[in-house]
Every structure is written in C-alpha cells, then in structure tokens.
C-alpha atoms as a PDB file:
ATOM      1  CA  UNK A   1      -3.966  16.153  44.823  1.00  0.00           C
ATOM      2  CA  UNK A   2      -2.380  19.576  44.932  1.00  0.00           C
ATOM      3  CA  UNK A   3      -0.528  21.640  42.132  1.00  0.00           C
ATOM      4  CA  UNK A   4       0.203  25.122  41.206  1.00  0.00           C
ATOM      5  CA  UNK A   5       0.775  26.647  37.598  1.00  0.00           C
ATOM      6  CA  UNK A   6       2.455  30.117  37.428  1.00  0.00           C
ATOM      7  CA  UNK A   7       2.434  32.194  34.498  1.00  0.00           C
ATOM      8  CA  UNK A   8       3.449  36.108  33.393  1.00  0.00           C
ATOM      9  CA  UNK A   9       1.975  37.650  30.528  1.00  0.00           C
ATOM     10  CA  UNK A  10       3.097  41.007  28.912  1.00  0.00           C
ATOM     11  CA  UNK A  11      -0.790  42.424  28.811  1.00  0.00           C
ATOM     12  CA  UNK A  12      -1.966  45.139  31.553  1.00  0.00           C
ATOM     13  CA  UNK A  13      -3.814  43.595  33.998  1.00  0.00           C
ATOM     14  CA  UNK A  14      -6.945  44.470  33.294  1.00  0.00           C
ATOM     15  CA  UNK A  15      -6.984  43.261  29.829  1.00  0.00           C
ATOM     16  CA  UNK A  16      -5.990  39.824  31.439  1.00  0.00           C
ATOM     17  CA  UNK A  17      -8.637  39.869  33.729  1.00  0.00           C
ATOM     18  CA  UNK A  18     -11.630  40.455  31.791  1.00  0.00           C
ATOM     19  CA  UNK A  19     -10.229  38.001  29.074  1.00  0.00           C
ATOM     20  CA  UNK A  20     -10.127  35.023  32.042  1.00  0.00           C
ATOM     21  CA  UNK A  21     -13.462  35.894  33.442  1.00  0.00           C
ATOM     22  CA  UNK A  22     -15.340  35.489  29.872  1.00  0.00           C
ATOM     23  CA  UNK A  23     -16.186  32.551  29.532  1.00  0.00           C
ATOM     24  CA  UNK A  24     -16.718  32.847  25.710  1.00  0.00           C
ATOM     25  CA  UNK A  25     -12.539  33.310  25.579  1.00  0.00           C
ATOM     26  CA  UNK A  26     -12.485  29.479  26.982  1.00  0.00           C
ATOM     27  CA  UNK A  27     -12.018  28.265  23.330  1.00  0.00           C
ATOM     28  CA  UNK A  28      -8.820  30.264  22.783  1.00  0.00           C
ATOM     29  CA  UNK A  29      -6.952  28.667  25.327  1.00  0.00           C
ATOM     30  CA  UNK A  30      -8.670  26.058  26.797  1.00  0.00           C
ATOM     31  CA  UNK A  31      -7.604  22.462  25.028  1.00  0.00           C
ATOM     32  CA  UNK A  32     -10.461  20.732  23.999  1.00  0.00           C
ATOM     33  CA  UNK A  33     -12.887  23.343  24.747  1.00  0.00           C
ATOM     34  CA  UNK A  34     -16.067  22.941  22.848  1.00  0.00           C
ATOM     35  CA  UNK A  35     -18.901  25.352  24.592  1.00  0.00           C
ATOM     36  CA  UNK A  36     -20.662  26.500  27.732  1.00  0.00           C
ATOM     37  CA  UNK A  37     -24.304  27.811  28.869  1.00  0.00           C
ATOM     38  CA  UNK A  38     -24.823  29.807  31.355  1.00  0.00           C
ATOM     39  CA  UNK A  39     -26.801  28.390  34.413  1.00  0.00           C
ATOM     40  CA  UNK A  40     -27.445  31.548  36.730  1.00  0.00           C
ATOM     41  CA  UNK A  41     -26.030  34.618  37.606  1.00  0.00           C
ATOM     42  CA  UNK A  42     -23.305  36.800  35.944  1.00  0.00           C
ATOM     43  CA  UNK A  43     -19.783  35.270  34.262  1.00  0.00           C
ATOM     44  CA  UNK A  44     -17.097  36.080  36.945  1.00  0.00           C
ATOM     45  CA  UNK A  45     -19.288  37.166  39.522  1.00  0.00           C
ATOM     46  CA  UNK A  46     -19.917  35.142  42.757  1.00  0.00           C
ATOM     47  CA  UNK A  47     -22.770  32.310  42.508  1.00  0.00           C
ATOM     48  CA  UNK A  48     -21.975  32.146  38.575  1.00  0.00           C
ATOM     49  CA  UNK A  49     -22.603  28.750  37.434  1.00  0.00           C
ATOM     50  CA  UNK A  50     -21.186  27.748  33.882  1.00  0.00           C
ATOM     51  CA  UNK A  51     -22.044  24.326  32.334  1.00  0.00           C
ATOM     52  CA  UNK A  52     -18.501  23.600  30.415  1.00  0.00           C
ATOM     53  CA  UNK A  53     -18.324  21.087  27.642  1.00  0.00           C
ATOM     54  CA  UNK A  54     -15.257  19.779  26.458  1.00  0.00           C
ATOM     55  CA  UNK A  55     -14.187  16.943  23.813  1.00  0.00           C
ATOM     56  CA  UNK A  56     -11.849  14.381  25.811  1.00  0.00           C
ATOM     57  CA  UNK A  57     -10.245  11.543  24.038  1.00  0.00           C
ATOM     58  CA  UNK A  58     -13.303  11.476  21.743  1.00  0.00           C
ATOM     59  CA  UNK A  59     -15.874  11.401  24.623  1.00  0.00           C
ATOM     60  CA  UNK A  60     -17.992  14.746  25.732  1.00  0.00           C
ATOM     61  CA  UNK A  61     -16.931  15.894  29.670  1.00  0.00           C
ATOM     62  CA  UNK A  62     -18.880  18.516  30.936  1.00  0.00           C
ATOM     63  CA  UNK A  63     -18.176  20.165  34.413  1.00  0.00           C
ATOM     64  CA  UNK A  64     -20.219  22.371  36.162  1.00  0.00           C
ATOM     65  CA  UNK A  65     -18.196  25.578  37.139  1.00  0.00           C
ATOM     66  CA  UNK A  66     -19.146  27.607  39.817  1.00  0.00           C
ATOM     67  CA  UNK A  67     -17.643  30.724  41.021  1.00  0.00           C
ATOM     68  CA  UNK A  68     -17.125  31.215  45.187  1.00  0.00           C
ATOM     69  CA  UNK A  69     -14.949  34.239  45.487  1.00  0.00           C
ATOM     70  CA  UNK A  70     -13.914  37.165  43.410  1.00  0.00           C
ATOM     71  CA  UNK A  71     -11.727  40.508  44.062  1.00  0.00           C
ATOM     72  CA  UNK A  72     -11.830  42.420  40.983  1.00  0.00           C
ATOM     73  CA  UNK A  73      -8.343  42.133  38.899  1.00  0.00           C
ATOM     74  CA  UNK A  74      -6.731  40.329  41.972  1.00  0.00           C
ATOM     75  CA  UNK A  75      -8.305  36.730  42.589  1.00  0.00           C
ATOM     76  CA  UNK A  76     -10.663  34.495  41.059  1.00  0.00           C
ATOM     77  CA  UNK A  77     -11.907  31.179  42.829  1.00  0.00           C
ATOM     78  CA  UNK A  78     -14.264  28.502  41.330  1.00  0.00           C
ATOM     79  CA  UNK A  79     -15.529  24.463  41.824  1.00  0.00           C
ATOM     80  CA  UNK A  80     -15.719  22.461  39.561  1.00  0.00           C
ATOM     81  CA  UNK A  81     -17.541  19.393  39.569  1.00  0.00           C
ATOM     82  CA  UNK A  82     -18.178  16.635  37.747  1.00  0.00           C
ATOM     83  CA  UNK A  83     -19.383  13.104  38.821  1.00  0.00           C
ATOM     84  CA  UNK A  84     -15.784  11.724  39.469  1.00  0.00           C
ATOM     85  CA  UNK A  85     -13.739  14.675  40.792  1.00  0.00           C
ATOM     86  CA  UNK A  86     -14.275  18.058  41.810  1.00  0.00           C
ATOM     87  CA  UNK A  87     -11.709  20.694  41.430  1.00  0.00           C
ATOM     88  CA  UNK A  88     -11.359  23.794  43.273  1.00  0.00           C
ATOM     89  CA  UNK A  89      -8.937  26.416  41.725  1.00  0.00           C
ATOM     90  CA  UNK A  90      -7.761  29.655  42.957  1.00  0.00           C
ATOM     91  CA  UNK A  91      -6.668  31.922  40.439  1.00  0.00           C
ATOM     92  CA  UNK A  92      -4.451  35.148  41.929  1.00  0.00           C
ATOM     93  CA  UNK A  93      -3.264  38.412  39.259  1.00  0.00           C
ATOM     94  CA  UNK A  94      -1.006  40.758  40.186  1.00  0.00           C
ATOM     95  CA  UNK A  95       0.596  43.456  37.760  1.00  0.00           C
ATOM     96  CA  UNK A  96       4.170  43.646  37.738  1.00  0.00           C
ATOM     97  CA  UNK A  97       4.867  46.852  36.340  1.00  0.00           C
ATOM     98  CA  UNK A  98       2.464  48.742  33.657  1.00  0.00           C
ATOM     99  CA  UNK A  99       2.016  46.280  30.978  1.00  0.00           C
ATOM    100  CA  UNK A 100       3.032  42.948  32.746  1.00  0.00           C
ATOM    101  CA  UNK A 101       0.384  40.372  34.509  1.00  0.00           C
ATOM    102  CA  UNK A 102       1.415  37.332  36.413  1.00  0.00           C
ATOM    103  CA  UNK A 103      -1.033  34.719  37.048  1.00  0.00           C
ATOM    104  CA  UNK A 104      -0.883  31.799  39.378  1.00  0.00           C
ATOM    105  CA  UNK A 105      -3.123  28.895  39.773  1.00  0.00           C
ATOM    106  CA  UNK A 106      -3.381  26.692  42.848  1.00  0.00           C
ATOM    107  CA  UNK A 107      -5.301  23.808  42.066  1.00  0.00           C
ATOM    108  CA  UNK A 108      -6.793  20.786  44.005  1.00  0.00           C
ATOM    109  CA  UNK A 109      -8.400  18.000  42.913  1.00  0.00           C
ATOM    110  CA  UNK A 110     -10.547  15.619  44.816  1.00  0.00           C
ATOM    111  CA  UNK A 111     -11.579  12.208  43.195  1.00  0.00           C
ATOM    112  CA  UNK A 112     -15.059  10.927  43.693  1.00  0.00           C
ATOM    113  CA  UNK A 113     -14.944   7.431  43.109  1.00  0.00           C
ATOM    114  CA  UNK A 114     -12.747   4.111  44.032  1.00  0.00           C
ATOM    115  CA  UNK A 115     -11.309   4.586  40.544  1.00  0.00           C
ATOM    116  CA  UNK A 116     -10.085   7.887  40.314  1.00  0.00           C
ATOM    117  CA  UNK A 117      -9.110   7.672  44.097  1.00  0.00           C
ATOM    118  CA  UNK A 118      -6.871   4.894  43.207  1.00  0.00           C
ATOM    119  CA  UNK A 119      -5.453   6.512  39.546  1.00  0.00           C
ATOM    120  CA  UNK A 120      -5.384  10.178  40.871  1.00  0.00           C
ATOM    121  CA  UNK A 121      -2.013   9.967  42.509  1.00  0.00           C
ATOM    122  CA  UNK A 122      -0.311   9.109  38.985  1.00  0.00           C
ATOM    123  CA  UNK A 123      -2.037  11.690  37.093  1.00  0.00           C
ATOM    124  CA  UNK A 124      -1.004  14.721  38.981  1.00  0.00           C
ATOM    125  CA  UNK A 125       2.368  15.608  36.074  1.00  0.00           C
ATOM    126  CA  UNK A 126      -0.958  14.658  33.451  1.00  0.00           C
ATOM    127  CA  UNK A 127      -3.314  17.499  35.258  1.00  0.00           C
ATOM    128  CA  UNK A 128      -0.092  19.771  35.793  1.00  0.00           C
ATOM    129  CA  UNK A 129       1.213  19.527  32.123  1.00  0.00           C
ATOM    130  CA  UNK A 130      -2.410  20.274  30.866  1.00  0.00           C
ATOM    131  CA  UNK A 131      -2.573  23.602  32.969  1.00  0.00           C
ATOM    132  CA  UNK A 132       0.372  24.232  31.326  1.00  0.00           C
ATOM    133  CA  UNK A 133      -0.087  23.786  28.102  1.00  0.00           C
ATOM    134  CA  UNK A 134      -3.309  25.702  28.394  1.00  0.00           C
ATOM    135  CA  UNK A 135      -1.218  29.011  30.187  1.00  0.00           C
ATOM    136  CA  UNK A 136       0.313  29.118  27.495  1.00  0.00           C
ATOM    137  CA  UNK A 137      -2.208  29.336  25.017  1.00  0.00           C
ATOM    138  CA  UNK A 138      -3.890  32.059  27.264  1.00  0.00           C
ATOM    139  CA  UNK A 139      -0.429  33.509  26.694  1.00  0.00           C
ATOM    140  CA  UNK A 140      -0.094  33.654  22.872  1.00  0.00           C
ATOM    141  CA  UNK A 141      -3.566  34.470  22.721  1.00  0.00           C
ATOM    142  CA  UNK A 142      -3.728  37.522  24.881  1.00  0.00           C
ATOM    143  CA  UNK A 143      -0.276  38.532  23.623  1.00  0.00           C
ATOM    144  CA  UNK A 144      -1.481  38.260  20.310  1.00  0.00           C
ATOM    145  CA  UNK A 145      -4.064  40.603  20.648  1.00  0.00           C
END
C-alpha cells in the first residue's frame, strides 16, 4: 500500500528540519504519541534506531524506527517496523521562498501477516487521513512557535 501526504508550512526550512528530526518534538504532532528511547546512534542521522511508543485504541504499539538515508534540510528516510507491518517513509523539504517549507511524505506500507495482508487494502484513506491529521499538527505547532 502506497500514499503520499503533502504539506507547506510558513517556517524557514531549517527550523522545520531540526523540529522533524527530534524525536522529543514527536509528542507535538504525533497523535497518540506517548515516548521513545533511543537504541543507537544519533536522532536523524543514518543507522539511528528509535524505539516509539504510542497509545492505540487503548493498547501500547511500539515501532522500531530506523533511519536509512539523510541529506541535511532536503530528505529524510526511515523503516519502521513492527511485528505486523513495516513502513518505509520518505520524507523530502524544499524551501519555497525565505520563510516557506513544503514537506512531502511518500509512504509504503507492507503487512506482515495473513491478517493485515487481507485488511490493509481498506485501510489505506485510515493510514492517509492519520498522516494528515498529524501534518497538520506539525503545522500549528511549528507555526506557533
């Protein structure tokens, strides 16, 4: 399963970047968020792993987060996996004009097991309108600032 979320925030670009590559931000925009540890290696920096805990319908989901691929202020790429799916997100910046960021997120998801493989297909709008929902808080919050 394959989406993209797009997104354009009036913050400089750099601001935007080293908010998204902390991972201690995650609870400002990140529904259900609830904390992380650090595994090895440095946050946004290649060979980071993050252990991320959220709260999901009542039940705790962690994920383990791993970064693959970074250029500084232009593109951030990270796995994340978890026993039933594993998600592998690139994340490109570009700066449109002084004080204007736009971010876009290409996503894709790949179930693990006979149940998700057989669900995933009608959950793509559920994964999709969570991105969403979470831009946007990554929105207010950095415009907030």
């Amino acid at each position: 399963m394959k989406y993209t979320c797009m997104l354009r925030i009036e913050r400089p670009l750099q601001t935007v970047w080293t908010f998204f590559i902390d991972p201690a931000n995650l609870s400002q925009w990140s529904r259900g968020f609830s904390g992380y540890e650090l595994l090895e290696g440095r946050p946004g920096s290649v060979g980071a792993r993050v252990k991320h805990r959220y709260e999901e319908r009542d039940r705790p989901l962690e994920f383990i987060d791993e970064i693959t691929e970074v250029e500084p202020l232009r593109r951030l790429c990270s796995r994340k996996k978890h026993s039933t799916m594993e998600i592998n997100v690139v994340n490109n910046f570009r700066s449109v004009g002084d004080s204007v960021t736009e971010l876009d997120s290409q996503v894709e998801v790949k179930f693990l097991t006979p149940m998700f493989k057989l669900l995933g297909p009608f959950m793509k709008s559920e994964f999709r309108n969570r991105q969403n929902a979470d831009f946007k808080a990554l929105k207010n919050a950095l415009e907030a600032k």
